[in-house]
C-alpha atoms as a PDB file:
ATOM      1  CA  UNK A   1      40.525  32.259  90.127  1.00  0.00           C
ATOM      2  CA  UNK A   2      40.393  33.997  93.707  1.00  0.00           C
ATOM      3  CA  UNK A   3      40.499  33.051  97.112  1.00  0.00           C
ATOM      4  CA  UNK A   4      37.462  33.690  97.463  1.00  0.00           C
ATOM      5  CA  UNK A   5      36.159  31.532  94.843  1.00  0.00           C
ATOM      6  CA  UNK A   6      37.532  28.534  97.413  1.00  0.00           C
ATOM      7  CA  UNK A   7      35.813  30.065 100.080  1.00  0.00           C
ATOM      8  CA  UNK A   8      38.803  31.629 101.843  1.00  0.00           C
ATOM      9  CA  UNK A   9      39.237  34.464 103.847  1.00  0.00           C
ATOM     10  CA  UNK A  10      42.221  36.978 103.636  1.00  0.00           C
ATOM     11  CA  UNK A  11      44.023  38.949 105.930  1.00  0.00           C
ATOM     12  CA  UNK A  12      47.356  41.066 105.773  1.00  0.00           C
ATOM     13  CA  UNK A  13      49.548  41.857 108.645  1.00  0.00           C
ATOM     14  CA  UNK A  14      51.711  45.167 108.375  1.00  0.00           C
ATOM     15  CA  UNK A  15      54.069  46.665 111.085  1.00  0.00           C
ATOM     16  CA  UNK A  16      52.689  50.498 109.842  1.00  0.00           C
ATOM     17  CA  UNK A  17      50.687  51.996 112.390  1.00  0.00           C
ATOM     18  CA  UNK A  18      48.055  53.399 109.588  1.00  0.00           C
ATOM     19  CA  UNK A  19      45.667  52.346 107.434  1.00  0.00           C
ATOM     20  CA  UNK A  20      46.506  54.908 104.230  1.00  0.00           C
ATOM     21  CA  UNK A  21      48.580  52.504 102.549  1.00  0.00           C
ATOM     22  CA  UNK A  22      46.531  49.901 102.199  1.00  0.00           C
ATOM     23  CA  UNK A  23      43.230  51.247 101.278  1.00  0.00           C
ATOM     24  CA  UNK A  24      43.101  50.185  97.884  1.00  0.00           C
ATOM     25  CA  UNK A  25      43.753  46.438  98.680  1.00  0.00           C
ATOM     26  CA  UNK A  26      40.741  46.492 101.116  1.00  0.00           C
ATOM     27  CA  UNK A  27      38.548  45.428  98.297  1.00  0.00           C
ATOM     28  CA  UNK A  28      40.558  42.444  98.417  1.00  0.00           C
ATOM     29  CA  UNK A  29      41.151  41.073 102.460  1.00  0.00           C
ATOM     30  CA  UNK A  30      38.363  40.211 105.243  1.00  0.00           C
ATOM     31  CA  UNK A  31      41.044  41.819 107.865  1.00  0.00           C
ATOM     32  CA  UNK A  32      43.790  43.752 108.123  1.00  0.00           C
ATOM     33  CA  UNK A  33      45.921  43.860 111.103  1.00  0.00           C
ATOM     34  CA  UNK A  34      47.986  46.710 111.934  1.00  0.00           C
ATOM     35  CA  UNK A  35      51.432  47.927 114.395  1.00  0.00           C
ATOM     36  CA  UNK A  36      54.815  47.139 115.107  1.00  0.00           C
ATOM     37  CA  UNK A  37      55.366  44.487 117.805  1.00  0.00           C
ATOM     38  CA  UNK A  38      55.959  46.376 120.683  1.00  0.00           C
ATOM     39  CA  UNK A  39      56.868  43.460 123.832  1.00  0.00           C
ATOM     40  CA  UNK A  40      56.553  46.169 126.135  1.00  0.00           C
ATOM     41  CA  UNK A  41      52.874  47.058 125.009  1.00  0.00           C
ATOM     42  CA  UNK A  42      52.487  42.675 123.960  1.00  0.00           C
ATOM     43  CA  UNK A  43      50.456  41.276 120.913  1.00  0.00           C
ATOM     44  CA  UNK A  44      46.732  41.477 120.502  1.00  0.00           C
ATOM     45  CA  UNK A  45      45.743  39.350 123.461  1.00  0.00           C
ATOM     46  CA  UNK A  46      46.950  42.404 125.670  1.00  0.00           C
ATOM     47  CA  UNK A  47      45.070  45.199 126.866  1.00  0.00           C
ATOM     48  CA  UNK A  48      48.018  47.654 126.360  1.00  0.00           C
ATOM     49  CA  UNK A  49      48.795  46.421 122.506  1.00  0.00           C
ATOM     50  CA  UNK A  50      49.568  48.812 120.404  1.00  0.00           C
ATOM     51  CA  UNK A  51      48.534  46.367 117.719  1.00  0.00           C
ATOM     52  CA  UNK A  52      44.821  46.780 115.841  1.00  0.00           C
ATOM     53  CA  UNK A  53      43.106  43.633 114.162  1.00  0.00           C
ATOM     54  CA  UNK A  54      40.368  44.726 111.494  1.00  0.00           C
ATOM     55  CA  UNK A  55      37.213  43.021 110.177  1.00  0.00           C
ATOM     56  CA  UNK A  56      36.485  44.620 106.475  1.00  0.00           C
ATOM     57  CA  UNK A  57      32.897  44.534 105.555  1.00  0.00           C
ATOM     58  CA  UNK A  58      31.994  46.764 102.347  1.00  0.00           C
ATOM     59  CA  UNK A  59      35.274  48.943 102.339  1.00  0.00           C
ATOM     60  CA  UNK A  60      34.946  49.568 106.005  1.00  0.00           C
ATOM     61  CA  UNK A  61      37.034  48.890 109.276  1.00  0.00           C
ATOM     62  CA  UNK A  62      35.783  47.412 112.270  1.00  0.00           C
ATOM     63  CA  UNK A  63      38.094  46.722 115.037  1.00  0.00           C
ATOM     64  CA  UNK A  64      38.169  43.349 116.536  1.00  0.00           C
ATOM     65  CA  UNK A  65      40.893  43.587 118.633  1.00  0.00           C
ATOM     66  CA  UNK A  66      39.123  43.067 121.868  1.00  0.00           C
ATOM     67  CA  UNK A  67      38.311  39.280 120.328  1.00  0.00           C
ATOM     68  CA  UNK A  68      42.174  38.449 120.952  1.00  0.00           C
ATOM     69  CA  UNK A  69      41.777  39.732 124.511  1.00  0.00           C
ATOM     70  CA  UNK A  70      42.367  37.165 127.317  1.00  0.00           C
ATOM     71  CA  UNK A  71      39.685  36.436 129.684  1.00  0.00           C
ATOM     72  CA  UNK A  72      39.867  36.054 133.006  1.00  0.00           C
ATOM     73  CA  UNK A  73      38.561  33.011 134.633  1.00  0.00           C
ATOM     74  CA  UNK A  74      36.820  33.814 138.414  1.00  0.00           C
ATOM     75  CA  UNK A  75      36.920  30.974 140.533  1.00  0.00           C
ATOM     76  CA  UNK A  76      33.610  29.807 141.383  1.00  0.00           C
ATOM     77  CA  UNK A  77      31.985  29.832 145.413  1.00  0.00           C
ATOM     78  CA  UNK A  78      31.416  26.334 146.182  1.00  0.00           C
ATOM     79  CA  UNK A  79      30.484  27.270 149.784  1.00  0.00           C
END
């Protein structure tokens, strides 16, 4: 029985920096996230990562990334 078949989603997390080896397991995940750590560059909630977080609909990668990103709260004008 699969994952699926419980209504999960799956994702695997690799430190490679490309997709090639892992194209014949995308049948198999929802998302795929992909770099080395890098503290310098920080993890997905940065705007310098290095780091790529994938959606996989049909065999094909969109990047969600910018979903991790923090947003920035502006204080509101009360005058």
């Amino acid at each position: 029985m699969s994952i699926r078949a419980h209504n999960l989603k799956t994702c695997l997390y690799s430190g490679f920096d490309i997709v090639a080896p892992f194209v014949a397991f995308l049948p198999m995940l929802d998302y795929l996230k992909l770099g080395h750590y890098d503290e310098r560059l920080g993890g997905l909630d940065s705007p310098t990562t290095n780091q790529r977080f994938f959606r996989i609909e049909a065999g094909k990668l969109f990047d969600q990334t910018y979903l991790f990103r923090r947003r920035e709260i502006e204080p509101h004008d009360h005058g």
